[in-house]
Protein backbone atom coordinates (compact mmCIF):
# COMPACT_ATOMS: atom_id res chain seq x y z
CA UNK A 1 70.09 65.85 79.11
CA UNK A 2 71.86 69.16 80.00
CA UNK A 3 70.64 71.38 83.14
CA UNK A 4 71.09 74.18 80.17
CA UNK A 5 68.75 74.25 77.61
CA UNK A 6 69.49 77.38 75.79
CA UNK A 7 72.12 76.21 73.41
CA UNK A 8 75.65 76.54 73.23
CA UNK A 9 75.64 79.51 70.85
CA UNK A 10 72.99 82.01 73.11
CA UNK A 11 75.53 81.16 75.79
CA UNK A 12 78.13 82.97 73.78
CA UNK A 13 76.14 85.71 72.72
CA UNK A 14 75.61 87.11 75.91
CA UNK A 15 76.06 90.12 76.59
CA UNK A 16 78.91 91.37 78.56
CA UNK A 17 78.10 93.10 82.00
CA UNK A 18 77.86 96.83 82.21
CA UNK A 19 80.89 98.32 84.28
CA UNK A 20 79.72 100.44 86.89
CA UNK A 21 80.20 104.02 86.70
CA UNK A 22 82.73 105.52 89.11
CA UNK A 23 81.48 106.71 92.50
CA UNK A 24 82.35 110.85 93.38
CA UNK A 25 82.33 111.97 96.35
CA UNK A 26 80.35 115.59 96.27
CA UNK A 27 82.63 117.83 98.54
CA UNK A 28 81.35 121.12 99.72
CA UNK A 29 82.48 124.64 98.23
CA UNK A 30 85.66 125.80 99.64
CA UNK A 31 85.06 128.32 103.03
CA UNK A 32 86.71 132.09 102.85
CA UNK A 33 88.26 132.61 105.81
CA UNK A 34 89.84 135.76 107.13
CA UNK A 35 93.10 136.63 109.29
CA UNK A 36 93.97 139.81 111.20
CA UNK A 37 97.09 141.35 109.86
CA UNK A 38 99.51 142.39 112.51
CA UNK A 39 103.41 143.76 112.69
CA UNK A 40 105.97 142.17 115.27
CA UNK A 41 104.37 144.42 118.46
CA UNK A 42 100.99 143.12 117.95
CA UNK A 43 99.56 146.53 116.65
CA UNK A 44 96.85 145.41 114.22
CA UNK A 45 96.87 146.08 110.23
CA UNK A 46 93.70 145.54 109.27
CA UNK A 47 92.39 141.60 108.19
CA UNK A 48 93.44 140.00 104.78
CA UNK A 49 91.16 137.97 102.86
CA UNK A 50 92.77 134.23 102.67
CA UNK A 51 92.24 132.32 99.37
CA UNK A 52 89.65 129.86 99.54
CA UNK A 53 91.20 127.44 97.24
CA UNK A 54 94.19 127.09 100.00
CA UNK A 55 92.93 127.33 103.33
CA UNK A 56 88.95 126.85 103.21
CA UNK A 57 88.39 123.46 101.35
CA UNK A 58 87.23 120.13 103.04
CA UNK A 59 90.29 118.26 104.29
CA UNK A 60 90.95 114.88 102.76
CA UNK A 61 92.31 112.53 105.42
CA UNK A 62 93.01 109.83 103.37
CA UNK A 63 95.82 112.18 100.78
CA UNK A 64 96.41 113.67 104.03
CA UNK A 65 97.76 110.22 105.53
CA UNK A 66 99.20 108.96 102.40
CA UNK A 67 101.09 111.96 101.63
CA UNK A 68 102.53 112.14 105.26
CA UNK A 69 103.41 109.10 105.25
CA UNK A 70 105.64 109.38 102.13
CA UNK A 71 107.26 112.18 103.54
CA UNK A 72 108.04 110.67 106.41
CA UNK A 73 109.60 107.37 105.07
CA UNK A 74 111.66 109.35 102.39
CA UNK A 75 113.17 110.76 105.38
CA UNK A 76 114.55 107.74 106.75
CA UNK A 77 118.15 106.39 105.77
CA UNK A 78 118.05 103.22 104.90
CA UNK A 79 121.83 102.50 106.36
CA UNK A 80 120.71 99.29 108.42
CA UNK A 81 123.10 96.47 107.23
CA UNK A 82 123.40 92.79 108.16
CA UNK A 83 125.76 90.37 106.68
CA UNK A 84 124.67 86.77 105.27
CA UNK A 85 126.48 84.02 105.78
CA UNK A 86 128.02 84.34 102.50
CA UNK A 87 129.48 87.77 104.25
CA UNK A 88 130.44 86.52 107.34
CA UNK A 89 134.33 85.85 107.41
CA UNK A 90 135.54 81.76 108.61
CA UNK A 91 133.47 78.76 108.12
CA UNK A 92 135.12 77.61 105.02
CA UNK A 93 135.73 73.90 106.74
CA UNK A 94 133.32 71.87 107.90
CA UNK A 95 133.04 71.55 111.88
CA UNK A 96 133.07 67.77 111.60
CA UNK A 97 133.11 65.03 109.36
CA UNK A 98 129.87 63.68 108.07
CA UNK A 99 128.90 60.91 109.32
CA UNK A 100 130.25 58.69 112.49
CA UNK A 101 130.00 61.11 115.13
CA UNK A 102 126.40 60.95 116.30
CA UNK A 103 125.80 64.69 115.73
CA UNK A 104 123.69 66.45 113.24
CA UNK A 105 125.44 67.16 109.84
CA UNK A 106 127.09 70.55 109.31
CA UNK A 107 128.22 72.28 106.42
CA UNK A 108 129.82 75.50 107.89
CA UNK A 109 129.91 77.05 111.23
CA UNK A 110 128.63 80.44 109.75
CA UNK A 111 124.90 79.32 109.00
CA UNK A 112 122.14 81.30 110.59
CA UNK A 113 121.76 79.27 113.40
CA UNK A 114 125.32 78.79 114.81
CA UNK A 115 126.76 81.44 117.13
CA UNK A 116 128.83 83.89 115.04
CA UNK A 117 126.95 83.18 111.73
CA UNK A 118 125.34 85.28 109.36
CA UNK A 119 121.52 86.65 109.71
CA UNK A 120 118.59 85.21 107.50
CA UNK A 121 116.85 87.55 105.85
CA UNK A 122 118.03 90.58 107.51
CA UNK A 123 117.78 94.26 106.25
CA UNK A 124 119.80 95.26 103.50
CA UNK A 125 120.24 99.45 103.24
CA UNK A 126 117.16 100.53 100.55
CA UNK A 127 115.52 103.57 99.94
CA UNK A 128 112.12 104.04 101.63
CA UNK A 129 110.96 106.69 99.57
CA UNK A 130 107.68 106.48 97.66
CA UNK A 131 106.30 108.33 94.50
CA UNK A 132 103.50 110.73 95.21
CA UNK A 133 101.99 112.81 92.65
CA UNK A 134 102.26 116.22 92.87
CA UNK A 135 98.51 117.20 92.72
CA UNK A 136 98.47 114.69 96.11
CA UNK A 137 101.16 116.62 97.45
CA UNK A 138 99.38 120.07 96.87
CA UNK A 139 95.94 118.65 98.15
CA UNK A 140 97.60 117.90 101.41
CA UNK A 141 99.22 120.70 102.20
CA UNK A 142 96.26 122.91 101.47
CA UNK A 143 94.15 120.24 103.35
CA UNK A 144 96.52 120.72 106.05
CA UNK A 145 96.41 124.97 106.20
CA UNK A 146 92.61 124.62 105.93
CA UNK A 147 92.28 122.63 108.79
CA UNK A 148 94.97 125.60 110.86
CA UNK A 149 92.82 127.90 109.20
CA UNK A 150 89.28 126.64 110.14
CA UNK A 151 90.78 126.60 113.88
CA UNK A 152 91.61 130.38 113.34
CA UNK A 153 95.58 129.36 113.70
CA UNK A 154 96.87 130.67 111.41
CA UNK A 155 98.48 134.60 112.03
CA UNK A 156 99.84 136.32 109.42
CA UNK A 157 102.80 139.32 110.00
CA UNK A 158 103.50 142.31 107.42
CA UNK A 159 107.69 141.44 107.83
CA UNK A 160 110.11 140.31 110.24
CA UNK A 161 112.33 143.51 111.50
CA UNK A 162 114.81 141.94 112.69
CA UNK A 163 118.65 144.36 112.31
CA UNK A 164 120.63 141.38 113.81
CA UNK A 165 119.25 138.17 114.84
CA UNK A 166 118.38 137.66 118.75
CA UNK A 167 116.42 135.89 120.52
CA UNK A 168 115.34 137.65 122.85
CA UNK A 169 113.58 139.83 120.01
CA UNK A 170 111.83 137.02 118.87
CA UNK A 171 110.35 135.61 122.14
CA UNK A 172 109.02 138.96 122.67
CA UNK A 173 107.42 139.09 119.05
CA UNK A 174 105.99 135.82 119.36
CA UNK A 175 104.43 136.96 122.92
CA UNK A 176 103.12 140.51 121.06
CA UNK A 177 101.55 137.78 118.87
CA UNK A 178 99.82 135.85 121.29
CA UNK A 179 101.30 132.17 119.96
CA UNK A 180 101.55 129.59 122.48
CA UNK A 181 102.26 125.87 122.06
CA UNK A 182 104.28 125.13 118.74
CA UNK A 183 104.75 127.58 116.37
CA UNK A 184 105.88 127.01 112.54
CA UNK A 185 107.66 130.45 111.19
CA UNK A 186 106.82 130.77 107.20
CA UNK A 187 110.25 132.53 105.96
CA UNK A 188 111.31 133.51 103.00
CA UNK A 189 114.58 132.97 101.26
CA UNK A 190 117.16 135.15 102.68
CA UNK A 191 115.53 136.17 105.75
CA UNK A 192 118.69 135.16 107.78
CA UNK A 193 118.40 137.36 110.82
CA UNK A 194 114.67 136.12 111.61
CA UNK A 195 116.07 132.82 110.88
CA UNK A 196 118.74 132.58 113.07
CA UNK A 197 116.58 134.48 115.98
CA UNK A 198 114.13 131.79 115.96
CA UNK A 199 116.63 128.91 115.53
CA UNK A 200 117.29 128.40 119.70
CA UNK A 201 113.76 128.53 120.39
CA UNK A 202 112.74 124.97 121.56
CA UNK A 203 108.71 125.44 120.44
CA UNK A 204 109.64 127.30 117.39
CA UNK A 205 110.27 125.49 113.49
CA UNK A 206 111.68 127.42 110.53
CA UNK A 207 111.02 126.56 107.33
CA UNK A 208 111.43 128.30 103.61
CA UNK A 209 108.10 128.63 102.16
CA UNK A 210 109.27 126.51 98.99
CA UNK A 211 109.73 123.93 101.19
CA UNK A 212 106.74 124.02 103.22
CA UNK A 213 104.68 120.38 103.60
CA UNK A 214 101.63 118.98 105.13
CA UNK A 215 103.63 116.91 107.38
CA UNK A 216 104.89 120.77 108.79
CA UNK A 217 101.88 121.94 109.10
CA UNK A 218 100.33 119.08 111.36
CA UNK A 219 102.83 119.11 114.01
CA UNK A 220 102.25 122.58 114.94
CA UNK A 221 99.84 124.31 116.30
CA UNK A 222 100.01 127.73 115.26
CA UNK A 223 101.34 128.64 111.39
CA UNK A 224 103.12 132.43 110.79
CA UNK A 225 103.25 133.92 107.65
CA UNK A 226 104.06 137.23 106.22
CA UNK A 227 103.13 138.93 103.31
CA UNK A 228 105.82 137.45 101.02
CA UNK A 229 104.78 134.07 102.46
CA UNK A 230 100.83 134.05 102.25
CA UNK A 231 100.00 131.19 99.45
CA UNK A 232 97.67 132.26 96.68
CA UNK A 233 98.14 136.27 97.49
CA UNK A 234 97.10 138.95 95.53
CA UNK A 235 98.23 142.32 95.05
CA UNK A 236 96.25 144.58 96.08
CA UNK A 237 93.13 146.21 93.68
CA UNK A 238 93.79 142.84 91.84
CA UNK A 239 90.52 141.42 90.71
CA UNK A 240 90.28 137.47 89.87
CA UNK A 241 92.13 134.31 91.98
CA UNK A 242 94.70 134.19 94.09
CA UNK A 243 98.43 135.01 92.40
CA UNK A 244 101.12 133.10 92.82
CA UNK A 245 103.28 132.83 96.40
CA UNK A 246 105.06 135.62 97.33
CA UNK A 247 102.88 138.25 96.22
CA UNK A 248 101.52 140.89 98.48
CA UNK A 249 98.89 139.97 101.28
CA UNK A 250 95.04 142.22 100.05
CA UNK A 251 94.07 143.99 102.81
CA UNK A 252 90.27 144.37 103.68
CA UNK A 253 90.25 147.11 106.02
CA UNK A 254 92.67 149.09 108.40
């Protein structure tokens, strides 16, 4: 007698089992945060409203990892190159006969293990990069800012002045500024001068802010922009979100 004793056709009737539903993690509203407005001698301009949606939401570590990590394997080369044994050049004959000589048998003197030979399994050149989705890519980077931001390092400067580039111009901005440690510089397209009077600062990282990433952002301390720079500013008098990058920094007070 069976251990079963509902019959074979209540068996099949079952019901399937509910999927679960998907678990969401609640994160909290995003945090406005503020940053004092300043020229290249230090002389404040008032403090400009940053958008919330960019610099005061909850980092996510885990995009913030991922996405790094993309970045920094698509920056890799790939170039490493062995050759198999099928690559290696000689060992056409055989090193010795096949049987009669008390030795192990021997195809070719270019197998992995003989001295010369080719490598098993070695690296062939490949691409490293990996496919991230954009709204990943975005998430980190503002997960990055917000994190510069909630440390209050993040300065913000109405223009670089700079007639001719020099460095000496710049180390004396940055020191008007206060910025010590590493410094990322948030330029704009065609901003040579500044560009090339920041480039023979050791502590000090260009970068064009259509190119800026998360993985920029972590490995400095302190972030400059200016008011062609800020992400998601506004005009000013603008009501509603943040505009799109480049626009003019709003100014809260003088």
């Amino acid at each position: 007698m069976s251990l079963d004793a509902r019959p074979s056709g209540a068996r099949a009737a079952a019901a399937p089992a509910t999927p679960r539903p998907p678990v969401r993690k609640d994160r909290p509203a995003p945090v406005e945060h503020a940053v004092e407005r300043r020229d290249m001698t230090g002389a404040s301009l008032g403090h400009v409203r940053l958008a919330p949606e960019v610099f005061g939401i909850d980092p996510n570590a885990a995009v913030l990892h991922q996405v790094v990590t993309a970045q920094l394997a698509a920056a890799r080369a790939g170039t490493h190159s062995t050759k198999t044994r099928a690559e290696v050049s000689g060992g056409g004959a055989k090193p010795w006969r096949q049987k009669g000589t008390g030795r192990a048998r021997q195809g070719s003197s270019r197998a992995p293990h003989w001295e010369g030979g080719g490598i098993a399994l070695g690296p062939k050149p490949r691409s490293y990069s990996q496919r991230t989705p954009k709204k990943m890519v975005r998430l980190a980077l503002a997960s990055a800012l917000s994190d510069r931001a909630a440390e209050s390092r993040v300065a913000l400067v109405d223009a670089w002045s700079f007639e001719v580039p020099k460095t000496k111009d710049a180390l004396k901005a940055l020191q008007a500024l206060g910025l010590d440690g590493r410094v990322l510089v948030v330029l704009q397209s065609g901003e040579h001068a500044a560009g090339r009077s920041f480039a023979n600062i050791p502590e000090v990282q260009t970068v064009l802010a259509s190119e800026l990433s998360a993985y920029d952002v972590l490995r400095n301390d302190w972030i400059v922009f200016t008011d062609a720079t800020l992400p998601g500013a506004r005009p000013p008098g603008e009501a509603g979100g943040p505009g799109e990058v480049g626009g003019a920094a709003e100014e809260t007070g003088r």
